[in-house]
Protein backbone atom coordinates (compact mmCIF):
# COMPACT_ATOMS: atom_id res chain seq x y z
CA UNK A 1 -2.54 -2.74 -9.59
CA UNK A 2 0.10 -3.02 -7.20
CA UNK A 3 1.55 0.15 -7.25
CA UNK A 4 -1.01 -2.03 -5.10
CA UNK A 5 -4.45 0.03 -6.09
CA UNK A 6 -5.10 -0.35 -2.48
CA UNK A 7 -2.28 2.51 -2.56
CA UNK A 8 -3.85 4.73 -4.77
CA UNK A 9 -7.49 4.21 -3.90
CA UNK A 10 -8.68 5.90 -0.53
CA UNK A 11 -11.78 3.43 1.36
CA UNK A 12 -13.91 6.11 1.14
CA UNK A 13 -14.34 5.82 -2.88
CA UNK A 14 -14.46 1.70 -2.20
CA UNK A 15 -16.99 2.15 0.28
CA UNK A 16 -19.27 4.95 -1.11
CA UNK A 17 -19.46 3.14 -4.32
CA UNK A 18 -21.48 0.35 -2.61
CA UNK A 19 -23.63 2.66 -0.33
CA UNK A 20 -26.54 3.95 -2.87
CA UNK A 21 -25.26 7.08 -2.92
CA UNK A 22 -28.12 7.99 -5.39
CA UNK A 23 -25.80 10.90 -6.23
CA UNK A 24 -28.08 11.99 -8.59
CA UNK A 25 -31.84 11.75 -6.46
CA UNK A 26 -31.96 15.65 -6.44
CA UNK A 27 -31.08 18.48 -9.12
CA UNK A 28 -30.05 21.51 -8.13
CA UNK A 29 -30.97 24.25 -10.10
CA UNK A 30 -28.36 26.63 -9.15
CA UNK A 31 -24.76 25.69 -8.25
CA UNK A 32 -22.79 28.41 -7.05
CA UNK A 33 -19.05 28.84 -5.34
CA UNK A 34 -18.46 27.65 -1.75
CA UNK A 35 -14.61 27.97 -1.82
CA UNK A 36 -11.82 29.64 -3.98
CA UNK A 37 -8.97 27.72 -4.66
CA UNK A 38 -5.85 28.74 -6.04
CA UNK A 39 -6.79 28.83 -9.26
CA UNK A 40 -9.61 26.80 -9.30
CA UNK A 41 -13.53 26.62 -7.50
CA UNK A 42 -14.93 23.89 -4.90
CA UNK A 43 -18.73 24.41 -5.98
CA UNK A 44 -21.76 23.59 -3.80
CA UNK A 45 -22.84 20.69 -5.87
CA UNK A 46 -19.48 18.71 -5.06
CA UNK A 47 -19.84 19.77 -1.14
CA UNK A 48 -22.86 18.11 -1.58
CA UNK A 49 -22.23 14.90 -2.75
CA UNK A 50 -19.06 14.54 -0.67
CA UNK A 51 -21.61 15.10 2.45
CA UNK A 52 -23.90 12.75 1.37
CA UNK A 53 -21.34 10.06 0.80
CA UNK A 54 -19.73 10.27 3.83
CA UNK A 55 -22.85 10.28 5.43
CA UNK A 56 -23.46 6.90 4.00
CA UNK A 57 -20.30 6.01 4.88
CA UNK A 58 -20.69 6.74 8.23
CA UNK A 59 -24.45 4.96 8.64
CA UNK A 60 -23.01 1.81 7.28
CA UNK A 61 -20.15 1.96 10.04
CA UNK A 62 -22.86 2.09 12.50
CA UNK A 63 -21.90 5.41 14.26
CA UNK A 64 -23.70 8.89 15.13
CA UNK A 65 -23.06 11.54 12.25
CA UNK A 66 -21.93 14.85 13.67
CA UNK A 67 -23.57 18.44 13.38
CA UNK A 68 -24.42 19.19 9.86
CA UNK A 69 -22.28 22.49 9.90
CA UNK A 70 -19.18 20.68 11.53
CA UNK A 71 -19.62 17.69 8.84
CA UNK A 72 -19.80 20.18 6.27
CA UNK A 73 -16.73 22.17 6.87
CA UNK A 74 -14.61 18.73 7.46
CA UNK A 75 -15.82 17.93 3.82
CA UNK A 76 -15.22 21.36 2.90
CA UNK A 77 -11.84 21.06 3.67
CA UNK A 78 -10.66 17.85 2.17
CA UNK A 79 -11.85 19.09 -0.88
CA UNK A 80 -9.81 21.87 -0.84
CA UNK A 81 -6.79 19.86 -0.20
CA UNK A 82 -7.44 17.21 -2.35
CA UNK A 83 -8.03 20.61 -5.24
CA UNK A 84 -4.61 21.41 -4.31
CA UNK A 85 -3.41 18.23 -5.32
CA UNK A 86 -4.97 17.89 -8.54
CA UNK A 87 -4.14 21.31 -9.69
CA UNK A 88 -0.31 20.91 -8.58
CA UNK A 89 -0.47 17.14 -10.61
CA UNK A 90 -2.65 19.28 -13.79
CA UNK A 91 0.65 21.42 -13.51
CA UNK A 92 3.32 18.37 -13.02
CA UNK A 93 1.72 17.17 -16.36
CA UNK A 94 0.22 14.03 -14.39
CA UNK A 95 -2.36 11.90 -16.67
CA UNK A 96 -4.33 8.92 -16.13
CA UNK A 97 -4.55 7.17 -19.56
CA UNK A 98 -7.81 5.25 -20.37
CA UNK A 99 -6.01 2.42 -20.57
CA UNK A 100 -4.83 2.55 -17.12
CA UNK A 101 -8.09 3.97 -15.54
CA UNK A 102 -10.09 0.78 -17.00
CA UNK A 103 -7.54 -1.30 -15.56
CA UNK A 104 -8.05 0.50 -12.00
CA UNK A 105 -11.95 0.12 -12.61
CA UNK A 106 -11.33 -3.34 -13.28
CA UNK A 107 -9.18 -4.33 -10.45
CA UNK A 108 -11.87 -2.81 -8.02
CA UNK A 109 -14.59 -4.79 -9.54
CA UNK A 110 -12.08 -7.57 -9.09
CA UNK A 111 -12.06 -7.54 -5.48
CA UNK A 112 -15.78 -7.08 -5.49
CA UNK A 113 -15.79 -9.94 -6.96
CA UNK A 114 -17.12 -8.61 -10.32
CA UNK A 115 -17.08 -8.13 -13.56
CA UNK A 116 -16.75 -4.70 -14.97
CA UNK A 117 -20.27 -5.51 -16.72
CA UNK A 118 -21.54 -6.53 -13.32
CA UNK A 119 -19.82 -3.18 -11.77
CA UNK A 120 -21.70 -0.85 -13.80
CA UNK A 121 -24.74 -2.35 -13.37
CA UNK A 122 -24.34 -2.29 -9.82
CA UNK A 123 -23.68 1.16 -9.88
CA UNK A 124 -26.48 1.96 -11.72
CA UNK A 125 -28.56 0.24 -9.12
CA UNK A 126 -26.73 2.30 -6.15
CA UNK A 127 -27.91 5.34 -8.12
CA UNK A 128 -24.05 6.19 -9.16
CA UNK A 129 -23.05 7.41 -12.23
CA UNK A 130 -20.17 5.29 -14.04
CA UNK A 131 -18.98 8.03 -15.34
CA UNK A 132 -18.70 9.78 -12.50
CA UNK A 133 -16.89 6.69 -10.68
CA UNK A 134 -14.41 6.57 -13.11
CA UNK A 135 -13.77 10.41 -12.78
CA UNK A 136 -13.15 9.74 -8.81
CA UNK A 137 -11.07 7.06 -9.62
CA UNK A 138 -9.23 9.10 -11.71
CA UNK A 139 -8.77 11.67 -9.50
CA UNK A 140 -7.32 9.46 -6.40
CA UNK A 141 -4.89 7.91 -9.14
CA UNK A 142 -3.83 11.57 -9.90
CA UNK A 143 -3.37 12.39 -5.97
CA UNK A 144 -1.89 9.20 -4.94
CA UNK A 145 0.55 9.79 -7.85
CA UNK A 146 1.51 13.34 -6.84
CA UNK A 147 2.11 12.18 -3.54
CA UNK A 148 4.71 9.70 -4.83
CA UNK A 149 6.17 12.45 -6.56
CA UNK A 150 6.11 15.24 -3.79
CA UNK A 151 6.67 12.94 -0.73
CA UNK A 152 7.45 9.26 -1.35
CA UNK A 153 10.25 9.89 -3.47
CA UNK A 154 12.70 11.77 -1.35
CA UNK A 155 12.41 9.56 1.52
CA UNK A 156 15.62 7.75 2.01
CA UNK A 157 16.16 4.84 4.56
CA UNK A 158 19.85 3.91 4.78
CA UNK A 159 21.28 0.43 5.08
CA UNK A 160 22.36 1.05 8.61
CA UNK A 161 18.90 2.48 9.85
CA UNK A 162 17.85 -0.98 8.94
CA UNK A 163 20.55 -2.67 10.73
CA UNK A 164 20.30 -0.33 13.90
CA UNK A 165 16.38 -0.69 14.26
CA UNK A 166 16.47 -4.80 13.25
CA UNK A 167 19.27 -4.73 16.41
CA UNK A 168 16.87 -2.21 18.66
CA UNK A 169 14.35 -4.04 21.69
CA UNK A 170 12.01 -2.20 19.83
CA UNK A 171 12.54 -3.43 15.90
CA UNK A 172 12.75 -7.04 17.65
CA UNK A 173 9.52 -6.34 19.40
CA UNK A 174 7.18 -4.64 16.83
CA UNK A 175 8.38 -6.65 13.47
CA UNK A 176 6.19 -9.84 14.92
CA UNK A 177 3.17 -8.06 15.30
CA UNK A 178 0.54 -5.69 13.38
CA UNK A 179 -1.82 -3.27 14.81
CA UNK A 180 -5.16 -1.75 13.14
CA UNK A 181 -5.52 1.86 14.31
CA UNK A 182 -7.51 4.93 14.31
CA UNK A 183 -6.58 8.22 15.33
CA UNK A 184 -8.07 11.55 16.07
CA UNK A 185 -5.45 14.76 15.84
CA UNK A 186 -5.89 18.05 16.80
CA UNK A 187 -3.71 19.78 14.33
CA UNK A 188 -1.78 23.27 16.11
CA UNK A 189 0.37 25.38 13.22
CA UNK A 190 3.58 25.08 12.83
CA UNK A 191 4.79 28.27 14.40
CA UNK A 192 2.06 28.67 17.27
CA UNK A 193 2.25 30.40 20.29
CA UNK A 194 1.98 28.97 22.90
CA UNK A 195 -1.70 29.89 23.40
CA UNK A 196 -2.68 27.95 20.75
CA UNK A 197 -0.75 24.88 21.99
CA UNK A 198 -2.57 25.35 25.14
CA UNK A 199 -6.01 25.42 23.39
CA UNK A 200 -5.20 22.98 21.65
CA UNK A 201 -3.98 20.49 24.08
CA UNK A 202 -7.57 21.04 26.18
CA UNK A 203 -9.39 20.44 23.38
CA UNK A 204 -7.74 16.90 22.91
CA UNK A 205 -8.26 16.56 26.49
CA UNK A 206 -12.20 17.02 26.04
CA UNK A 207 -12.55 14.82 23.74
CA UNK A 208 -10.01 12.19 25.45
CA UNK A 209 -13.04 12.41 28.55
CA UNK A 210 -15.60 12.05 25.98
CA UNK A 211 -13.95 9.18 24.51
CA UNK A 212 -13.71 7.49 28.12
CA UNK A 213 -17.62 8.25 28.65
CA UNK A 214 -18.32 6.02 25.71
CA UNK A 215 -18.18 8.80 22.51
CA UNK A 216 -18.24 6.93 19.52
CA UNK A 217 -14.50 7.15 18.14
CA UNK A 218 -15.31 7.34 14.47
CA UNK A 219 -17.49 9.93 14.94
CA UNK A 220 -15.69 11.80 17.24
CA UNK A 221 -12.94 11.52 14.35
CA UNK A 222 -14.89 12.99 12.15
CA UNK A 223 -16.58 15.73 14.30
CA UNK A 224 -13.13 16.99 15.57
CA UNK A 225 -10.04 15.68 13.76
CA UNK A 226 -8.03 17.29 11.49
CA UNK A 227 -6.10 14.31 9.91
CA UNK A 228 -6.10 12.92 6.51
CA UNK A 229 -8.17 10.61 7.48
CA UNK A 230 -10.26 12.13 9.49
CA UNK A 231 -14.22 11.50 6.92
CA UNK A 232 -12.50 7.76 7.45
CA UNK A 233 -13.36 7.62 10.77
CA UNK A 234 -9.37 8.03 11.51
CA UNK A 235 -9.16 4.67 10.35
CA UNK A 236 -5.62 4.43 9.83
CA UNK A 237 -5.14 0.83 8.73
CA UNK A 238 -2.70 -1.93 9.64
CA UNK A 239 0.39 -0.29 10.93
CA UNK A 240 3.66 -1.46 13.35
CA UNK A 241 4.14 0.21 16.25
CA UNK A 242 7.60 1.53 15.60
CA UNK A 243 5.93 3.41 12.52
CA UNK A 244 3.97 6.01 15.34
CA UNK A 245 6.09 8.60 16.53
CA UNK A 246 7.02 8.12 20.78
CA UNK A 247 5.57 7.14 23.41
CA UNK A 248 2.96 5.35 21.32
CA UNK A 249 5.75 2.61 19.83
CA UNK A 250 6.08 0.89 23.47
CA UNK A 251 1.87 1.94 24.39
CA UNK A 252 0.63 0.18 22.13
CA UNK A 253 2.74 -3.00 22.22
CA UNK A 254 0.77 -3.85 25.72
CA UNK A 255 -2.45 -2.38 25.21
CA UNK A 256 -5.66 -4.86 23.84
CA UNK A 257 -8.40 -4.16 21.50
CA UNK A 258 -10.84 -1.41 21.76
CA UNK A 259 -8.03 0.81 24.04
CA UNK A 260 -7.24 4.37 23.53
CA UNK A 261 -4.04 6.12 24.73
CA UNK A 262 -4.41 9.42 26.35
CA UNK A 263 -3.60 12.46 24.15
CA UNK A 264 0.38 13.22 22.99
CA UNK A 265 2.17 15.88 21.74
CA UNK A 266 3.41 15.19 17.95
CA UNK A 267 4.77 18.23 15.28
CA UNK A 268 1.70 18.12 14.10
CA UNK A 269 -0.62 18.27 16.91
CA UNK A 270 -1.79 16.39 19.88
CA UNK A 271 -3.08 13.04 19.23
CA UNK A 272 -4.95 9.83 20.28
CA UNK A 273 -4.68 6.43 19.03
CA UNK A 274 -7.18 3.49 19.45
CA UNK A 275 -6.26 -0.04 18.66
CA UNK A 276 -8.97 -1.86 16.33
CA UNK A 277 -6.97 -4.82 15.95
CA UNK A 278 -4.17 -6.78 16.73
CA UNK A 279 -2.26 -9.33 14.03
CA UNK A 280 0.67 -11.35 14.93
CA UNK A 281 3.88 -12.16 12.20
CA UNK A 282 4.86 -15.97 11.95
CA UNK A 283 8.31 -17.31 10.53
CA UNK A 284 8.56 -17.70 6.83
CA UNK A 285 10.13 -20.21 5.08
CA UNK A 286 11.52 -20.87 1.28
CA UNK A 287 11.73 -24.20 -0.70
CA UNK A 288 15.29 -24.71 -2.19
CA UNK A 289 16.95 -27.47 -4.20
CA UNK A 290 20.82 -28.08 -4.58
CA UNK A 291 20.69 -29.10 -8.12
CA UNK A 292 23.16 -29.69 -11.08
CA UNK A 293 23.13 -29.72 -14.94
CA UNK A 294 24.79 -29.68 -18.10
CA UNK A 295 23.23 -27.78 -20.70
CA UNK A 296 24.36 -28.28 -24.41
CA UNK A 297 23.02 -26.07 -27.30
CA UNK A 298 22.11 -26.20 -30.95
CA UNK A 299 24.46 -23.66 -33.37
CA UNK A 300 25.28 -23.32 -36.68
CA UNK A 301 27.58 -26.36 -36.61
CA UNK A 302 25.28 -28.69 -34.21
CA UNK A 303 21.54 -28.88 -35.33
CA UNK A 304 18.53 -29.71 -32.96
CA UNK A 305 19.06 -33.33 -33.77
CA UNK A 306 23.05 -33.36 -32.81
CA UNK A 307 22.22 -31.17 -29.76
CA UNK A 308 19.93 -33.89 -28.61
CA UNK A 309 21.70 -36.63 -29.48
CA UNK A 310 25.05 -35.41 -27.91
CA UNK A 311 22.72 -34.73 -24.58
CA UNK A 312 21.51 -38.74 -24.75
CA UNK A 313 25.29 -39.32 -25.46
CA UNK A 314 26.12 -37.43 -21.98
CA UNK A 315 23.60 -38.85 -20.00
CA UNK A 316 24.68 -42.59 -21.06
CA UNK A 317 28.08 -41.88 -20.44
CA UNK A 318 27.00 -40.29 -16.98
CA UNK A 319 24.93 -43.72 -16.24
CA UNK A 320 27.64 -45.49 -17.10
CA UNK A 321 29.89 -44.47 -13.99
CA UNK A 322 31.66 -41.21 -15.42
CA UNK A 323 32.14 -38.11 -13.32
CA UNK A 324 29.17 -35.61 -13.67
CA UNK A 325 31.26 -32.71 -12.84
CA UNK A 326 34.21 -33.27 -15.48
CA UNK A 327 31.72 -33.88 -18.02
CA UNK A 328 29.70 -30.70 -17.42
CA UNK A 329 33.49 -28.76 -17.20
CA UNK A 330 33.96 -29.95 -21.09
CA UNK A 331 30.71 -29.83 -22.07
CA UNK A 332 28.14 -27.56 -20.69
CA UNK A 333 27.53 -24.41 -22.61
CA UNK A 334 26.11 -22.66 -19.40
CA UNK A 335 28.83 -20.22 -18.43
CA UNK A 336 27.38 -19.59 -14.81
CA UNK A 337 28.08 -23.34 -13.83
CA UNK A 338 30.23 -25.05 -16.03
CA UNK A 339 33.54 -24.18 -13.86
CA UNK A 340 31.56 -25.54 -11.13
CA UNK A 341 31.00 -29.07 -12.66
CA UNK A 342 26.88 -27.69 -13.59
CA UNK A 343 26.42 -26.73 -9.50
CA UNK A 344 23.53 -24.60 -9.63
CA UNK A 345 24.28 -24.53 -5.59
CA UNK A 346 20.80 -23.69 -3.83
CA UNK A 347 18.35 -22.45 -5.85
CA UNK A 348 14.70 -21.46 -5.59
CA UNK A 349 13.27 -22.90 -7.60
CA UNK A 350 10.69 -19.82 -8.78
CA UNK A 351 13.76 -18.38 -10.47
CA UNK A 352 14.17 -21.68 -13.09
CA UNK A 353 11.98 -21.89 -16.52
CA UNK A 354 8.96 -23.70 -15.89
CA UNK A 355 10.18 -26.07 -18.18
CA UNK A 356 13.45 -26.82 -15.99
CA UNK A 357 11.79 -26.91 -12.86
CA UNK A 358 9.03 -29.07 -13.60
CA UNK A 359 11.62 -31.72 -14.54
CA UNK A 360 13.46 -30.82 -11.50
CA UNK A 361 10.29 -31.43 -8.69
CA UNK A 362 9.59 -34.82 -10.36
CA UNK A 363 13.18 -35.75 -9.93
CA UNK A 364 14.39 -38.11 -7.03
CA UNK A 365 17.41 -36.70 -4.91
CA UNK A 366 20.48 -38.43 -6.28
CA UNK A 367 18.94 -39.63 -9.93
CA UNK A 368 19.94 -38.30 -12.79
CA UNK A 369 17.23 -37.12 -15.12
CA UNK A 370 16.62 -38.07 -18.62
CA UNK A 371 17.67 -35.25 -21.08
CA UNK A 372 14.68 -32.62 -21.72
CA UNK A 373 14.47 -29.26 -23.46
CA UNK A 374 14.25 -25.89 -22.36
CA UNK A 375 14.49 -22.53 -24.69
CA UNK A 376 18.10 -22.29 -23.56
CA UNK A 377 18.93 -26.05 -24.70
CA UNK A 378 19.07 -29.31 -23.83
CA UNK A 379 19.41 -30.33 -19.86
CA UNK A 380 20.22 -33.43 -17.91
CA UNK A 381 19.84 -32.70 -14.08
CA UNK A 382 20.44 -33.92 -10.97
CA UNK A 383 18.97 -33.36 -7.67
CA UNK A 384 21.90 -33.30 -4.96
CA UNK A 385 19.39 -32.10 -1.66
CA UNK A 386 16.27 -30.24 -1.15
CA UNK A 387 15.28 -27.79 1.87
CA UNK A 388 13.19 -25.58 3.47
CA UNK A 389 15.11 -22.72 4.56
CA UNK A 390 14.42 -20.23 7.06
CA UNK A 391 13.62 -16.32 4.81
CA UNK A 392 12.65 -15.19 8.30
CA UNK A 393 15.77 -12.61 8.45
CA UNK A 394 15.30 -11.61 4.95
CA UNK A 395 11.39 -10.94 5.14
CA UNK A 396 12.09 -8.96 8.81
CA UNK A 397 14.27 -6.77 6.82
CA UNK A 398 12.36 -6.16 3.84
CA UNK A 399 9.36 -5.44 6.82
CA UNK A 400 11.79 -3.06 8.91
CA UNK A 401 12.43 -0.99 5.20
CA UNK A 402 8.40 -0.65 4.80
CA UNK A 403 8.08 0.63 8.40
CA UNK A 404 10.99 2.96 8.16
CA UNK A 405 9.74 4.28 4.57
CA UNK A 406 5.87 4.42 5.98
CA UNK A 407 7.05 6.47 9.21
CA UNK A 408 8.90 8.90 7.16
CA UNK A 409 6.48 9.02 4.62
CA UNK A 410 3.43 9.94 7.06
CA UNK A 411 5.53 12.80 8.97
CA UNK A 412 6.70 13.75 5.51
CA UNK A 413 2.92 13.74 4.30
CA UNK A 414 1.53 15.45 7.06
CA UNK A 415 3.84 18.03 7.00
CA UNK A 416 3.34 18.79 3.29
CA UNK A 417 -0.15 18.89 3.26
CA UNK A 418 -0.13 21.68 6.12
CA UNK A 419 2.60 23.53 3.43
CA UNK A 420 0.31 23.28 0.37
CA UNK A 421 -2.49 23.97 2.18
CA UNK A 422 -0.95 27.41 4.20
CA UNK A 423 0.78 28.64 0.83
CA UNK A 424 -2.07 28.56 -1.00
CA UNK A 425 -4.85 31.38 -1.68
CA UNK A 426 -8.13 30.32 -0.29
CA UNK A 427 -11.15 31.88 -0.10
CA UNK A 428 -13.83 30.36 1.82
CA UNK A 429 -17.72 31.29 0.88
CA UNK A 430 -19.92 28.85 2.89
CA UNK A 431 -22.56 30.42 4.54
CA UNK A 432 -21.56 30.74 8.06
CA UNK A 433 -18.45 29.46 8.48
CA UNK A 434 -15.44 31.73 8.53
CA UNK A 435 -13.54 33.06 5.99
CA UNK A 436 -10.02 32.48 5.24
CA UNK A 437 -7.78 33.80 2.66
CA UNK A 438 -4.20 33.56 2.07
């Protein structure tokens, strides 16, 4: 689904569901509370499972897996953010219907180039429930959809922020090319002192030196990161430069493959980018034909057989030397072109019933075609040019709105899940590692 499901659906539930997760290999006898949340429980026997499947995640990436305890408390608390979520979309009234779940299902077993038979038996073999795929599934639809509702929606980009950043060295610069990062961010509050900035800035700093040594990023990411995406490895997906908060927009632009930039300050923390991937934009172009008609159509007075005869009439007279554009002015019944003498002017031609433009490509410039029918009528045509016109401006516009949106809609994301997160009530009761309660 595009919402693109891509949207909705995190790569962590894409990848674990092909990693034989075996989910199920060991029963535990006795589940118990590792975290209060609001008003609901993270229990063991989800902590679990989350740790296992990003442990699989991480093995088929290729990297080192952290400490157990600093794995577990990573997990710990993405669970307690993504509970967040799901109670504040149980209390929006958010619900996945099973008609749209099976959809989602299906679309992933789409692009695994599956059937949804062949899904579930694959997941079977992987040692995954169905039923508990589905319930993941449903619960990334329910996040992703609070999300829109929270955070996409009030983002605004203005007509002139498009203008002034398509007219910027930098809009110019970063709309022909696409960048696959990953990032590692060490978060500081919102209000800290400037202790904690400190701290937090030498932390980033070790692991910048780590990083240099030859640390694996991903699992660095992991270990220490306290972004979003952070069980992803920081993978952060394709992105345009001018969608990173400074100095990274210009960094980035001139750095290859495989770099890393040292650690910046951001209102969220101090962070460090690597570039996976570079991906270049190319000029886009659109098909168009200058075509004309006249369109005549059966009523209560003119059956099918009059409508079709007085469109044969028409096109004789037409073939006969008479003006195409006074005829369609006294005859044509389409009031969009008729004052025009039938000038569609340039058209694409994806916008014309199939029926019209199939007619229309067979057509030689300058040749009138024979009458046909359409469900508005009956047609006779003729093809005055055809072109290939450069969409280039509208497509870098349409591109400068998506980065706009997406760098709003990351600060705005960030910052929200920090707000849910510090205004809720959270008690923490994993053996060893702190407790916190708000």
């Amino acid at each position: 689904m595009k919402t693109k499901l891509s949207d909705c659906l995190r790569p962590l539930m894409l990848g674990a569901l092909f990693l034989g997760t075996a989910a199920n290999a060991s029963v535990q006898s006795i589940d118990k509370v590792v975290a209060i949340v609001d008003n609901d429980v993270v229990m063991q026997s989800q902590l679990d499972q989350r740790v296992h499947e990003v442990q699989q995640t991480i093995a088929k990436r290729g990297g080192g897996l952290p400490p157990s305890g600093v794995l577990e408390q990573q997990v710990l608390e993405r669970l307690i953010v993504e509970n967040l979520q799901l109670q504040i979309g149980e209390r929006s009234g958010i619900r996945i219907t099973d008609e749209e779940l099976n959809q989602a299902v299906g679309t992933i077993a789409q692009r695994n180039n599956m059937t949804p038979d062949q899904f579930r038996v694959a997941l079977s073999r992987d040692g995954l429930s169905y039923d508990d795929a589905r319930e993941q599934i449903r619960r990334e639809m329910v996040i992703s959809r609070v999300r829109q509702r929270r955070v996409a929606e009030r983002i605004q980009v203005s007509e002139q922020e498009v203008k002034n950043f398509l007219a910027s060295d930098l809009g110019k610069m970063q709309l022909s090319e696409e960048l696959h990062l990953a990032n590692i961010l060490i978060p500081t509050p919102e209000s800290a002192s400037s202790e904690a900035i400190q701290s937090a800035a030498r932390q980033a700093m070790e692991v910048y030196q780590q990083l240099k040594q030859g640390a694996d990023f991903g699992q660095m990411a992991v270990a220490r990161s306290g972004s979003d995406n952070a069980l992803e490895g920081g993978d952060m997906g394709w992105r345009k430069a001018a969608q990173l908060p400074p100095p990274f927009d210009r960094e980035l632009s001139s750095m290859t493959p495989g770099e890393i930039t040292q650690p910046a300050r951001t209102p969220g923390g101090f962070i460090i980018l690597k570039l996976l991937e570079k991906r270049g934009g190319e000029s886009q172009t659109r098909d168009e034909v200058h075509v004309r008609h006249i369109l005549v159509k059966p009523s209560p007075i003119r059956d099918e057989a009059k409508t079709k005869a007085l469109a044969e009439s028409l096109y004789n007279r037409i073939k006969a030397g008479e003006d195409f554009a006074e005829l369609a002015k006294n005859y044509s019944e389409d009031p969009g072109s008729a004052l025009n003498g039938g000038d569609l002017n340039w058209i694409d031609p994806n916008a014309l019933v199939p029926e019209f433009r199939a007619v229309m490509a067979k057509s030689p410039q300058g040749e009138l075609s024979k009458p046909f029918q359409t469900q508005y009528g009956w047609h006779v045509l003729e093809v005055l040019g055809r072109r290939a016109t450069d969409s280039t401006a509208q497509a870098r516009e349409q591109q400068a709105l998506t980065v706009l949106r997406n760098r709003k809609y990351d600060e705005e994301l960030q910052t929200w899940l920090r707000q849910i997160r510090d205004e809720a009530y959270v008690e923490i009761k994993l053996p060893g590692a702190d407790q916190a309660a708000q």
